[in-house]
PDB file of N, CA and C in Angstrom:
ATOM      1  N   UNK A   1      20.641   3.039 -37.141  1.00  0.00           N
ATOM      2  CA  UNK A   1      19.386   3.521 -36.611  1.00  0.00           C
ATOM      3  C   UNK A   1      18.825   4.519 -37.610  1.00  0.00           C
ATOM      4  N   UNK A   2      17.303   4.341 -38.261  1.00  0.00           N
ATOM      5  CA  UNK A   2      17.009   4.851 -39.091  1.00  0.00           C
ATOM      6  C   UNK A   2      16.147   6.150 -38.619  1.00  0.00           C
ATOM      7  N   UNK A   3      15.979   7.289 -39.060  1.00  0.00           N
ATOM      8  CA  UNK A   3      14.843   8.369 -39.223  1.00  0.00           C
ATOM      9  C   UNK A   3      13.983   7.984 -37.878  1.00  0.00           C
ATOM     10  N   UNK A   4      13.016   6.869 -38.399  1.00  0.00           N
ATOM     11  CA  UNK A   4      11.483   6.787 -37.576  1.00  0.00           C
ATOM     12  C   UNK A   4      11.913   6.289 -36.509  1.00  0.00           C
ATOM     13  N   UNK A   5      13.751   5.495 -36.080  1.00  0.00           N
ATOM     14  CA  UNK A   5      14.028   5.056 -35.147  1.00  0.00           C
ATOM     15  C   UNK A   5      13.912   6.457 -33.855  1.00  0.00           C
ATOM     16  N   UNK A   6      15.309   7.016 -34.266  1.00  0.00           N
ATOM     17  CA  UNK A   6      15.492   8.370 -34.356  1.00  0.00           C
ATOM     18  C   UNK A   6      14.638   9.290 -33.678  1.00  0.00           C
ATOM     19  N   UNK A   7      13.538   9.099 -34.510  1.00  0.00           N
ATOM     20  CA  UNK A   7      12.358  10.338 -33.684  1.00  0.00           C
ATOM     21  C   UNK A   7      11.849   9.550 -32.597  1.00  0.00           C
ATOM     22  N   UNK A   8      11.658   8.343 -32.557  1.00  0.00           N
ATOM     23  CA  UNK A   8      10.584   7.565 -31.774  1.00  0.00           C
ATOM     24  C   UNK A   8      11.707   7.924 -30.204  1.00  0.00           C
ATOM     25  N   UNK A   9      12.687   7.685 -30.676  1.00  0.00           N
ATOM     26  CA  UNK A   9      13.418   8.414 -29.009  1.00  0.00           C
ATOM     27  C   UNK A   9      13.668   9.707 -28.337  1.00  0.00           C
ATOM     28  N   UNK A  10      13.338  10.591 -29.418  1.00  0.00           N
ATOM     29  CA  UNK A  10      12.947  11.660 -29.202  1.00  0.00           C
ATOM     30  C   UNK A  10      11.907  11.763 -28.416  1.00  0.00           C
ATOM     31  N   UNK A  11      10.709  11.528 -28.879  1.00  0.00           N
ATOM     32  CA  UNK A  11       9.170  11.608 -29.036  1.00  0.00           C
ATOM     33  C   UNK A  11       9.237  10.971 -27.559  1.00  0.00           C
ATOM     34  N   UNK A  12      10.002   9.673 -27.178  1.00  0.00           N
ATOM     35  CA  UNK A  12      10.041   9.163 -26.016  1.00  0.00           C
ATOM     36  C   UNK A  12      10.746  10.312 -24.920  1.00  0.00           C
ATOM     37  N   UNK A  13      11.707  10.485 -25.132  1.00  0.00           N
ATOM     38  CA  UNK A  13      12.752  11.564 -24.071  1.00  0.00           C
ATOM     39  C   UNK A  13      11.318  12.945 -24.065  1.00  0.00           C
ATOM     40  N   UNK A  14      10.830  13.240 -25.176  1.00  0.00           N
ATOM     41  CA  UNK A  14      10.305  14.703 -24.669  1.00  0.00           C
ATOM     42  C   UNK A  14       8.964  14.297 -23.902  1.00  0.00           C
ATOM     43  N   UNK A  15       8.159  13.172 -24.373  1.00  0.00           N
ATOM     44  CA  UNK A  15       7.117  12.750 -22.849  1.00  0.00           C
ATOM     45  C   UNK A  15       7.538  12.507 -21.791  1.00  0.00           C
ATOM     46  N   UNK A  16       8.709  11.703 -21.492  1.00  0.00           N
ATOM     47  CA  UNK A  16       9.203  11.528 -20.124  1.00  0.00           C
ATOM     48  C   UNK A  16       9.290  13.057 -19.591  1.00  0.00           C
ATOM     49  N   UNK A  17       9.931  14.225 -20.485  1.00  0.00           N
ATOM     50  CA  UNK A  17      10.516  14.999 -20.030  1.00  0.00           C
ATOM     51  C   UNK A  17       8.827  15.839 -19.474  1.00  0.00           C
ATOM     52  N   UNK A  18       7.782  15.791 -20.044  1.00  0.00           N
ATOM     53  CA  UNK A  18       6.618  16.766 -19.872  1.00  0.00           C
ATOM     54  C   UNK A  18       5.793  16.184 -18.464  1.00  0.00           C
ATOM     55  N   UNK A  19       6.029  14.805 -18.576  1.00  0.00           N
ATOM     56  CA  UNK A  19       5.125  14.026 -17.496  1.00  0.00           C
ATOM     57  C   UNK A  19       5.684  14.355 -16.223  1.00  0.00           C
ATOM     58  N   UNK A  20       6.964  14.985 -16.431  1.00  0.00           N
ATOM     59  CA  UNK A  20       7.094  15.231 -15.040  1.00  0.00           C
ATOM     60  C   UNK A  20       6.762  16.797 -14.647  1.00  0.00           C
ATOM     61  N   UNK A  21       5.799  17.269 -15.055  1.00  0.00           N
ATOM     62  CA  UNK A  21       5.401  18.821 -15.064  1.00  0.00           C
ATOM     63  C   UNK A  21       3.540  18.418 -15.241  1.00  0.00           C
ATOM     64  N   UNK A  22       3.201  17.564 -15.895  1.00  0.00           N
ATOM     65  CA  UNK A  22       1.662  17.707 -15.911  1.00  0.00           C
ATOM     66  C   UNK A  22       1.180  15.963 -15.827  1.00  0.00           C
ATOM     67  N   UNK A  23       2.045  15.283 -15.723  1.00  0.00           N
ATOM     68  CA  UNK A  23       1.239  13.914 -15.375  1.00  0.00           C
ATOM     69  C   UNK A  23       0.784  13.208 -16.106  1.00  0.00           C
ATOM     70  N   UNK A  24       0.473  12.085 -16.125  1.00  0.00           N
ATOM     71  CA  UNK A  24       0.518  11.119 -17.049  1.00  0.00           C
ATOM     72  C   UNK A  24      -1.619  11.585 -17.374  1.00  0.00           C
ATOM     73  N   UNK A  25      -1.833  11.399 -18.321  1.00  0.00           N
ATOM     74  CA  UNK A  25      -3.598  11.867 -19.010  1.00  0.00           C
ATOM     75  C   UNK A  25      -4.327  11.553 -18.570  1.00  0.00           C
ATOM     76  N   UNK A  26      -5.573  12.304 -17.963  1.00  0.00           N
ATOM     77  CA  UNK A  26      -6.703  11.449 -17.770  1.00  0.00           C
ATOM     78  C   UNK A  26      -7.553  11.075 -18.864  1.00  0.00           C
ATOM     79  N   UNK A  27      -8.296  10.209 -18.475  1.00  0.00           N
ATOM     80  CA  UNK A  27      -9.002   9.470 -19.406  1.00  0.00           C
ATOM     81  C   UNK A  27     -10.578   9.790 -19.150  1.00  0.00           C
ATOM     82  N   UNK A  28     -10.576   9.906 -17.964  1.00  0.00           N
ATOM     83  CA  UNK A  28     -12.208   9.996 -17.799  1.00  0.00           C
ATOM     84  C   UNK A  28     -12.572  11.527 -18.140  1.00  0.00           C
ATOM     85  N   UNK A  29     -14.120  11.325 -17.633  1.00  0.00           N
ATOM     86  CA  UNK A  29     -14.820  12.884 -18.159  1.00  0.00           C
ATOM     87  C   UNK A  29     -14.613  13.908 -17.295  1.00  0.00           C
ATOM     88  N   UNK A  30     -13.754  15.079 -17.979  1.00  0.00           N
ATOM     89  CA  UNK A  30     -13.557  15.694 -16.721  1.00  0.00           C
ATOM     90  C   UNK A  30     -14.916  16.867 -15.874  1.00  0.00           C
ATOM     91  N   UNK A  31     -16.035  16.809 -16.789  1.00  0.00           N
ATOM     92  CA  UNK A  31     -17.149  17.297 -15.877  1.00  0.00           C
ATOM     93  C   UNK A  31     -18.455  15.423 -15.731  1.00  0.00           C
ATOM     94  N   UNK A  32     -17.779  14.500 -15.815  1.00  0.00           N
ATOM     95  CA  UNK A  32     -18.170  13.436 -15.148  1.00  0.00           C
ATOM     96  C   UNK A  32     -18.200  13.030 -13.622  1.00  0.00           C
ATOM     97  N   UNK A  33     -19.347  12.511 -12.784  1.00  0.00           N
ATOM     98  CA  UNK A  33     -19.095  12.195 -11.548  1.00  0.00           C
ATOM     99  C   UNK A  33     -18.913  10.726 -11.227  1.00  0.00           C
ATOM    100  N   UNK A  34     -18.820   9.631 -12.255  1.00  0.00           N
ATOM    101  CA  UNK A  34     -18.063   8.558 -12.328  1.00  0.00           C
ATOM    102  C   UNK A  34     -19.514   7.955 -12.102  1.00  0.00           C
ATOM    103  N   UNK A  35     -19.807   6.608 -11.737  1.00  0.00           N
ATOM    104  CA  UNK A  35     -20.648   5.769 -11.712  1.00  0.00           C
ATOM    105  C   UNK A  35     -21.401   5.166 -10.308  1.00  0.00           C
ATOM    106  N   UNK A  36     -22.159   5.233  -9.515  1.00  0.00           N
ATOM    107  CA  UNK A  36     -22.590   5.128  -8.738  1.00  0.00           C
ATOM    108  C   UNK A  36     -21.935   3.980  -7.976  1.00  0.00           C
ATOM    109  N   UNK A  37     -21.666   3.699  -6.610  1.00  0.00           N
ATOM    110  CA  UNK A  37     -20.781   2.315  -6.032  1.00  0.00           C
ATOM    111  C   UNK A  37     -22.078   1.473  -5.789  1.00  0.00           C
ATOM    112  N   UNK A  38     -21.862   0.152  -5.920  1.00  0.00           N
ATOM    113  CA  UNK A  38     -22.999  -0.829  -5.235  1.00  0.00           C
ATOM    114  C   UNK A  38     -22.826  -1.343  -3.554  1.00  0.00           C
ATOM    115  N   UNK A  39     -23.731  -2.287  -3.197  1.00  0.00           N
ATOM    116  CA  UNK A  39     -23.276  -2.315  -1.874  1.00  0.00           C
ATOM    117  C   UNK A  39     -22.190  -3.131  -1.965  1.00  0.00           C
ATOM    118  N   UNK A  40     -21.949  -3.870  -2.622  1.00  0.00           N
ATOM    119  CA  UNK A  40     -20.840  -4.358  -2.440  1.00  0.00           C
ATOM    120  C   UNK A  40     -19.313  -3.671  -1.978  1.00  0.00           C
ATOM    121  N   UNK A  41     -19.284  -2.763  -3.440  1.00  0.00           N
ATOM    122  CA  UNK A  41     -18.072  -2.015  -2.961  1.00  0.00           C
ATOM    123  C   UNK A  41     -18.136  -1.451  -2.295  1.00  0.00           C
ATOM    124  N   UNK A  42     -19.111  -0.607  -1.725  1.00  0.00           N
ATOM    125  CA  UNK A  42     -19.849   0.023  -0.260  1.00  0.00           C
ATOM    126  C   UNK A  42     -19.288  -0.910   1.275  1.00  0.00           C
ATOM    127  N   UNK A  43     -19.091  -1.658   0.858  1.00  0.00           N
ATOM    128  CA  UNK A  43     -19.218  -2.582   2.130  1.00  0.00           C
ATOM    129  C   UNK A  43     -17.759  -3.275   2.049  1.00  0.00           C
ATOM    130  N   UNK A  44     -17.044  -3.213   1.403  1.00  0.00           N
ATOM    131  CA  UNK A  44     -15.336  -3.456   1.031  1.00  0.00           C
ATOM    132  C   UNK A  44     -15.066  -2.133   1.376  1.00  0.00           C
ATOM    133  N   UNK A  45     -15.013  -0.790   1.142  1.00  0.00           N
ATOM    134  CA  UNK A  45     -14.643  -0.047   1.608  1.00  0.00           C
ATOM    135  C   UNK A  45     -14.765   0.637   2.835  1.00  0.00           C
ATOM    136  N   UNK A  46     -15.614   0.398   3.688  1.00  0.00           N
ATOM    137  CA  UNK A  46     -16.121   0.478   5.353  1.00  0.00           C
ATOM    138  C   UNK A  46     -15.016  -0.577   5.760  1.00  0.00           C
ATOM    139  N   UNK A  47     -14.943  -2.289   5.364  1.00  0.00           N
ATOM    140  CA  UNK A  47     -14.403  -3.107   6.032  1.00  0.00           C
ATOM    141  C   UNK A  47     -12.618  -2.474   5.798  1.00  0.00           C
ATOM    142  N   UNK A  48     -12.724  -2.090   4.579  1.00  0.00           N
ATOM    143  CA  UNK A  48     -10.959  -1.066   4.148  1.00  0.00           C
ATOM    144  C   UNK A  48     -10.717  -0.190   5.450  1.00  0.00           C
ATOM    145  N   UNK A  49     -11.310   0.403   5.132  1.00  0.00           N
ATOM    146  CA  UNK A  49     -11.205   1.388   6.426  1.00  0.00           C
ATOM    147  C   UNK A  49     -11.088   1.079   8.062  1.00  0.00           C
ATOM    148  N   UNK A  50     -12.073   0.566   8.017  1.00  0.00           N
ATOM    149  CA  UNK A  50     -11.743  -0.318   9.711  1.00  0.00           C
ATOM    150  C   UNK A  50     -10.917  -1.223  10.200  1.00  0.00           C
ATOM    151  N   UNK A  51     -10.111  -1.456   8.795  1.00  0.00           N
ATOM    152  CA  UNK A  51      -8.818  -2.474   8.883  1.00  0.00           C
ATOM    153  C   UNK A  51      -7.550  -1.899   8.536  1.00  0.00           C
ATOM    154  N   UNK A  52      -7.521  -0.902   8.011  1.00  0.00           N
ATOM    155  CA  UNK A  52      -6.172  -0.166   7.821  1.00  0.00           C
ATOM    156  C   UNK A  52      -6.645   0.946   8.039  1.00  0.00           C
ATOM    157  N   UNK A  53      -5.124   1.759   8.532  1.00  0.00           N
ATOM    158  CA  UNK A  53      -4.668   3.026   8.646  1.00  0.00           C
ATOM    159  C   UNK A  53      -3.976   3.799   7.607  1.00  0.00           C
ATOM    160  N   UNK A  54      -4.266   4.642   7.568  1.00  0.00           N
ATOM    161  CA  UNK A  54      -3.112   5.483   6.214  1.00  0.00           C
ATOM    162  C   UNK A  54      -2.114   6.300   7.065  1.00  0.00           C
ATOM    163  N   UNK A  55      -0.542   6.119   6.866  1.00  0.00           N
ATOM    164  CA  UNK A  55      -0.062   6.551   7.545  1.00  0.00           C
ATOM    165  C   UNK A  55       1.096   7.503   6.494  1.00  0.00           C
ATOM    166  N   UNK A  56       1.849   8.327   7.072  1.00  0.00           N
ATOM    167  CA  UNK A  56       2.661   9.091   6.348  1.00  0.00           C
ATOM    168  C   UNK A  56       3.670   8.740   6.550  1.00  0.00           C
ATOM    169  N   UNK A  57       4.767   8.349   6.072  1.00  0.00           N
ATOM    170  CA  UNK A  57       6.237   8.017   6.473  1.00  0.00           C
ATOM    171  C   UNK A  57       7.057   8.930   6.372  1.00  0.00           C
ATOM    172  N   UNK A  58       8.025   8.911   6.444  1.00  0.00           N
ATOM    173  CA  UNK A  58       9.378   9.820   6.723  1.00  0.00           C
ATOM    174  C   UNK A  58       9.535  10.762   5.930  1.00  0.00           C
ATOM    175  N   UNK A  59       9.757   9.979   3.918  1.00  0.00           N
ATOM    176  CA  UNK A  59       9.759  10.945   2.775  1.00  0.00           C
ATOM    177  C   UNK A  59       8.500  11.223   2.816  1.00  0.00           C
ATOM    178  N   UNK A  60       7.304  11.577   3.104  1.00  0.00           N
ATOM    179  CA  UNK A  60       6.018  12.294   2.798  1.00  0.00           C
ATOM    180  C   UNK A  60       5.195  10.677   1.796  1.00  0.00           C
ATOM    181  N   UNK A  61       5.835   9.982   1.734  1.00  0.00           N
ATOM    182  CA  UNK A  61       4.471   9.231   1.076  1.00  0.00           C
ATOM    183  C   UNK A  61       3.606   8.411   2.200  1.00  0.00           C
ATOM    184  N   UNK A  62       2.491   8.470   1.971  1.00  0.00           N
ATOM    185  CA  UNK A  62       1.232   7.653   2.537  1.00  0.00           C
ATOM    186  C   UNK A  62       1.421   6.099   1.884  1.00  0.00           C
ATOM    187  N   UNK A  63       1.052   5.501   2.950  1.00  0.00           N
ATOM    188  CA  UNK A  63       0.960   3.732   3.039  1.00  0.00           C
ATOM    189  C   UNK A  63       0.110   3.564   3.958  1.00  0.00           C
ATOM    190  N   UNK A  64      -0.471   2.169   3.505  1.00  0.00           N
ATOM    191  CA  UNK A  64      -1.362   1.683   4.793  1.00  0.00           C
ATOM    192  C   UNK A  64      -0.394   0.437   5.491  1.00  0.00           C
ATOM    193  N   UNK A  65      -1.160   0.525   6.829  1.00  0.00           N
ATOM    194  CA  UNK A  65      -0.909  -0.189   7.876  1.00  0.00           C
ATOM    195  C   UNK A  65      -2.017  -0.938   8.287  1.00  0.00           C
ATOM    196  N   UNK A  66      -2.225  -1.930   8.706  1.00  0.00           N
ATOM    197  CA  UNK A  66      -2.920  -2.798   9.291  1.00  0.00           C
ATOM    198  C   UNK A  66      -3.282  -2.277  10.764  1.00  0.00           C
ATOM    199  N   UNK A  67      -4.537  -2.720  10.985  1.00  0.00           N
ATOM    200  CA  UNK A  67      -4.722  -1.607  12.476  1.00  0.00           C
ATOM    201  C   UNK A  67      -4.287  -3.178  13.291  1.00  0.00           C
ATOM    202  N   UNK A  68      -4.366  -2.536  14.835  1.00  0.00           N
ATOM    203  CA  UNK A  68      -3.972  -3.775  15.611  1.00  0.00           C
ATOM    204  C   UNK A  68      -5.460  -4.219  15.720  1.00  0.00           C
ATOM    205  N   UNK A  69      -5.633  -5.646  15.815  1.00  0.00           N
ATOM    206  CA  UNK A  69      -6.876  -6.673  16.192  1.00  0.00           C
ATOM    207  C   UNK A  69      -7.468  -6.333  16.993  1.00  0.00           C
ATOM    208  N   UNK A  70      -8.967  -6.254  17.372  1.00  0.00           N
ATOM    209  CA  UNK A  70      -9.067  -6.142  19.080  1.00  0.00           C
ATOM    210  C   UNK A  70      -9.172  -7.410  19.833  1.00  0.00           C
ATOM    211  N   UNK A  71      -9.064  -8.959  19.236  1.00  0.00           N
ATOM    212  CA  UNK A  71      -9.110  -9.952  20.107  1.00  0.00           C
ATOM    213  C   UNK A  71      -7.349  -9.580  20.687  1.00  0.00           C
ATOM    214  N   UNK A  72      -6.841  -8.961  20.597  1.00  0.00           N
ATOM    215  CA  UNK A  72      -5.545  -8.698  21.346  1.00  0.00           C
ATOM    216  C   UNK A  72      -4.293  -9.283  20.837  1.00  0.00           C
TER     217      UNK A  72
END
């Protein structure tokens, strides 16, 4: 294993080691307000919502659930 091998696992071990203190980068602008939604996605996210639940489980993470139907 040569030099550039060498560092490249370094370079690997010390990002793993930072990402877990500040997170993997953003990319976007951080005084950006992102891009306006159309109706489309407007209207996927109402039907999102009225069809699932966000629920919390046991260890603290959030998942969705499917709500129950109302034809019963």
């Amino acid at each position: 294993m040569g030099f550039a091998d060498r560092f490249d696992a370094l370079n690997n071990h010390v990002t793993l080691f930072f990402l877990r203190f500040v997170g993997p980068p953003s990319v976007g602008s951080p005084d950006g307000h992102g891009r306006a939604l159309s109706e489309d996605e407007r209207a996927r996210e109402v039907e999102m919502r009225q069809s699932f639940e966000r629920v919390t489980g046991h260890d603290g993470r959030p998942y969705l659930v499917e709500r129950p139907s109302a034809d019963g």
